[in-house]
Protein backbone atom coordinates (compact mmCIF):
# COMPACT_ATOMS: atom_id res chain seq x y z
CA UNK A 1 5.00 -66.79 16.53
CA UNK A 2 5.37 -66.93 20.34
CA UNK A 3 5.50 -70.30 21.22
CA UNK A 4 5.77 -69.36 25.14
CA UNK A 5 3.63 -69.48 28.10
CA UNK A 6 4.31 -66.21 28.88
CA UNK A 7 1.27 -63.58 27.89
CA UNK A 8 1.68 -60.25 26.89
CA UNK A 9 -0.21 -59.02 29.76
CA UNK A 10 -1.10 -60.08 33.87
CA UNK A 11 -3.74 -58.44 35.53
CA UNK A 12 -5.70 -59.21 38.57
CA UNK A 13 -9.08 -59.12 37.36
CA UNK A 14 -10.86 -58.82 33.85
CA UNK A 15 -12.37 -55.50 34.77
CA UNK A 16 -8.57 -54.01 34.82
CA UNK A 17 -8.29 -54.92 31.32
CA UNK A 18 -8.30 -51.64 29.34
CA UNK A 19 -11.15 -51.55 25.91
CA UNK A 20 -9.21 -48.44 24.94
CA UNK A 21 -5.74 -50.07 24.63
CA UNK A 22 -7.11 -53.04 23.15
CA UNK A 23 -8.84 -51.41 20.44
CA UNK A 24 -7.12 -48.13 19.37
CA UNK A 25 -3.48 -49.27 20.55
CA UNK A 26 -3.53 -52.68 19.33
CA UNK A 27 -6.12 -52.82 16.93
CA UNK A 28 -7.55 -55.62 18.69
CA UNK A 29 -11.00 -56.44 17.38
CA UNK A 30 -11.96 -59.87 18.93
CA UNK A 31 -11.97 -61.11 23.09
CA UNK A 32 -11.78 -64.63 23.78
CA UNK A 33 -12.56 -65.80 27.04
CA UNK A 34 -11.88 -69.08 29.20
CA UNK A 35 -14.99 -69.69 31.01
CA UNK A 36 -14.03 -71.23 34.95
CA UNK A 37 -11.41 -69.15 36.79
CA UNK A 38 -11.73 -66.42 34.90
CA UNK A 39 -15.85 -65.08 33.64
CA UNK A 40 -16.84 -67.30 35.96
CA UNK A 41 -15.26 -67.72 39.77
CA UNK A 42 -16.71 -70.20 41.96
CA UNK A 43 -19.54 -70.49 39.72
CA UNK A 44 -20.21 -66.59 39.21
CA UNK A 45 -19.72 -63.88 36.80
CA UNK A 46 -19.17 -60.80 38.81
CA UNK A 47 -20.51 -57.56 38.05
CA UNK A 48 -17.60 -56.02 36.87
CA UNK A 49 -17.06 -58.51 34.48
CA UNK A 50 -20.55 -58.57 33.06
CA UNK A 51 -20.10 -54.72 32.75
CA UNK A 52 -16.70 -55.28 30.97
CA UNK A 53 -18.21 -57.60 28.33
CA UNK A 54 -20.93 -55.21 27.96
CA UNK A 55 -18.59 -52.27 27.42
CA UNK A 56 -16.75 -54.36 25.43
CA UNK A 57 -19.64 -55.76 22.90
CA UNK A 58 -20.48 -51.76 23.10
CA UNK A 59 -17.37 -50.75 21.61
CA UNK A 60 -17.77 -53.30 18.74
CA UNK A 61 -15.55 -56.19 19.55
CA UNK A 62 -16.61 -60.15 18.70
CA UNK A 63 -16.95 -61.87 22.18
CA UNK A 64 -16.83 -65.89 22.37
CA UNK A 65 -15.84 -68.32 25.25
CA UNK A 66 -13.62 -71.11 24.31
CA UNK A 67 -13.88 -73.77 27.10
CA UNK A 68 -12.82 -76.78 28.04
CA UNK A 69 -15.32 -77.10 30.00
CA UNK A 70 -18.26 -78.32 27.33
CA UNK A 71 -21.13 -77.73 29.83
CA UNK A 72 -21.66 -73.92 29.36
CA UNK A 73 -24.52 -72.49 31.27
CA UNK A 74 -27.19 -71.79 28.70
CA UNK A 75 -27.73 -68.83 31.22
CA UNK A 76 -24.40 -67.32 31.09
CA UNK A 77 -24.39 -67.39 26.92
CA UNK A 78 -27.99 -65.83 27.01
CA UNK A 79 -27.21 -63.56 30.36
CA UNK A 80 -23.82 -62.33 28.43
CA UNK A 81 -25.20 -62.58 24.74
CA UNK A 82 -21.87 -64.83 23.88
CA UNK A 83 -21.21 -67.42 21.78
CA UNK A 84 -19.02 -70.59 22.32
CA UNK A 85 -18.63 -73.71 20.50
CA UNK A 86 -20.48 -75.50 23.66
CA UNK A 87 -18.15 -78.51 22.85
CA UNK A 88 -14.70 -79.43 24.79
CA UNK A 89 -12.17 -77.07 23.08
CA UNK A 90 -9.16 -79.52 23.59
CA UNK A 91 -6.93 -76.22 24.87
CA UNK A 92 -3.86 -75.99 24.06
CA UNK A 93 -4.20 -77.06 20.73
CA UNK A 94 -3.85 -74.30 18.22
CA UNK A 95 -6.61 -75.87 16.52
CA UNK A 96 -9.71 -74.54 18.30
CA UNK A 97 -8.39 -71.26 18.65
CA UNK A 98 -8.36 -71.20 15.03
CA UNK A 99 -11.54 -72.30 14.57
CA UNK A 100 -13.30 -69.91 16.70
CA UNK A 101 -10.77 -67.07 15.00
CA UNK A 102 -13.03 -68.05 11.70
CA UNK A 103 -16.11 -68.25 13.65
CA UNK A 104 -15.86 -65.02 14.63
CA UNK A 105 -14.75 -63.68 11.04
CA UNK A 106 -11.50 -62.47 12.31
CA UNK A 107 -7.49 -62.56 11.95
CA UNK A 108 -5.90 -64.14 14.85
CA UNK A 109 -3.30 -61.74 15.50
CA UNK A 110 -6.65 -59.36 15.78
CA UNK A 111 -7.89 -61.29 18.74
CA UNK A 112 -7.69 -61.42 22.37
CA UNK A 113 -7.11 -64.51 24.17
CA UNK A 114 -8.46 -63.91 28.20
CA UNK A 115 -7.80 -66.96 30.74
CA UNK A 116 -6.14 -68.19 33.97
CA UNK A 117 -4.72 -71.07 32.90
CA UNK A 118 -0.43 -70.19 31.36
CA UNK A 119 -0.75 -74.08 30.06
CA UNK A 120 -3.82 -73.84 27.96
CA UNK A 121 -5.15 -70.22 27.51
CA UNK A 122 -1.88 -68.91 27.50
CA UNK A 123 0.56 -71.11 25.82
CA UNK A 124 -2.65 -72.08 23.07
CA UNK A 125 -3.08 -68.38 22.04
CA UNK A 126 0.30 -67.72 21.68
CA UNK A 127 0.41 -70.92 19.58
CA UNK A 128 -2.61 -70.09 17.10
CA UNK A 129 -0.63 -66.21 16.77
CA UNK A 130 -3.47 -64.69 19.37
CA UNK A 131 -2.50 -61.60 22.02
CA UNK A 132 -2.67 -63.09 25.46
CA UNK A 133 -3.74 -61.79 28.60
CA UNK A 134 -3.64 -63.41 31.63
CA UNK A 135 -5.89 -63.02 34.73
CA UNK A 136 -3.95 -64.03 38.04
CA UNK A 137 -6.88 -65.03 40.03
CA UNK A 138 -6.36 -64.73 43.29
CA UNK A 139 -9.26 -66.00 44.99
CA UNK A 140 -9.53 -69.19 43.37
CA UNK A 141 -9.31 -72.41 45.45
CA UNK A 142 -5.81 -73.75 43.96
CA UNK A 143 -3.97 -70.76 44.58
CA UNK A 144 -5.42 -70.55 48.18
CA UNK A 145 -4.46 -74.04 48.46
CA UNK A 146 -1.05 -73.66 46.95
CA UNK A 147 -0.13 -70.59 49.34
CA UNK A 148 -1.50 -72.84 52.22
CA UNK A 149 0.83 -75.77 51.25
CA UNK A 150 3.72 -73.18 50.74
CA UNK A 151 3.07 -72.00 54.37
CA UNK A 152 2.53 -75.95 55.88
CA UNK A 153 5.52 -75.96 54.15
CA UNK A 154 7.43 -73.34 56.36
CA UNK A 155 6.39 -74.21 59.29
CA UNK A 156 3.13 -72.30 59.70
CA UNK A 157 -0.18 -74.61 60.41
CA UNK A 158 -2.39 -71.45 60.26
CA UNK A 159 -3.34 -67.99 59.88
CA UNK A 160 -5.75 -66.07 61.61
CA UNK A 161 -7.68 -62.98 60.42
C-alpha cells in the first residue's frame, strides 16, 4: 500500500480527468471527491465539472464527496445528485475513506480518490489502498498567494496585466 503523498495522477482541472481510462483501463468503479478547491472553487461548481459528474454517474460509477468541510450545501448534493457523509471526515485518516468505500458498496482499490489537498486527499487515499488523482488548482487563492510571496520574495512588488 502506498503510503506516499504522491498520486497516481496531476491534472489541472477535473474535466481533464478521462471516464474512459478510469473505467475500462483501471477498472475503476467509484469517484470520490473533496468538496472546496476542487468541485467547488471559490464557492462554485463549474460547468465542466457538473458535466463530468454527470458523464460520470452516466457511465455507472458511485459518486460521493468526502469533506472536511461538514457544511455541504444541501444544493450542491441535490444540484449534483451526490452523497456525502455531511459530517467532518477527519482526512487523512484512513478511516473515513473506508467508511465511505462501504457506503458506496465498493473495494477500495476500485475507487477514485479526487482532491487538491497532497496532505489529506492524497496521502489519505493512498493510505485506505484508493487510486489518487490530484487536481493542481491553479486559481485558488493560496497558490496565487504563494506565487505572490515567491515573487515579493525576488524582488518583484508587482505584476501588471
Amino acid at each position: 500500500m502506498n503510503t506516499s503523498f504522491t498520486p497516481k495522477e496531476t491534472y489541472a482541472r477535473i474535466s481533464d480527468i478521462s471516464i474512459d481510462y478510469l473505467k475500462n483501463d483501471l477498472d475503476i468503479k467509484g469517484l470520490i471527491f473533496d468538496l472546496d478547491g476542487t468541485l467547488r472553487i471559490n464557492k462554485v461548481v463549474s460547468v465542466d465539472t457538473m458535466n463530468f459528474i454527470k458523464n460520470a454517474k452516466n457511465t455507472g460509477f458511485k459518486i460521493s464527496i468526502l469533506s472536511n468541510n461538514p457544511h455541504v450545501s444541501n444544493t450542491i448534493l441535490r444540484t449534483l445528485n451526490i452523497t456525502t457523509s455531511k459530517e467532518f471526515a477527519c482526512k487523512p485518516l484512513k478511516k473515513p475513506f473506508l467508511n465511505m468505500a462501504k457506503r458506496m458498496k465498493l473495494n477500495p482499490n476500485r475507487i477514485a480518490v479526487i482532491g487538491n489537498s497532497r496532505l489529506s486527499d492524497i496521502w489519505g487515499a493512498n493510505r485506505a489502498g484508493m487510486y489518487s488523482i490530484y487536481i493542481q488548482n491553479f486559481n485558488s487563492y493560496f497558490f496565487k498567494r504563494k506565487i505572490e510571496n515567491s515573487l515579493k520574495n525576488i524582488g518583484i512588488k508587482q505584476i501588471k496585466d
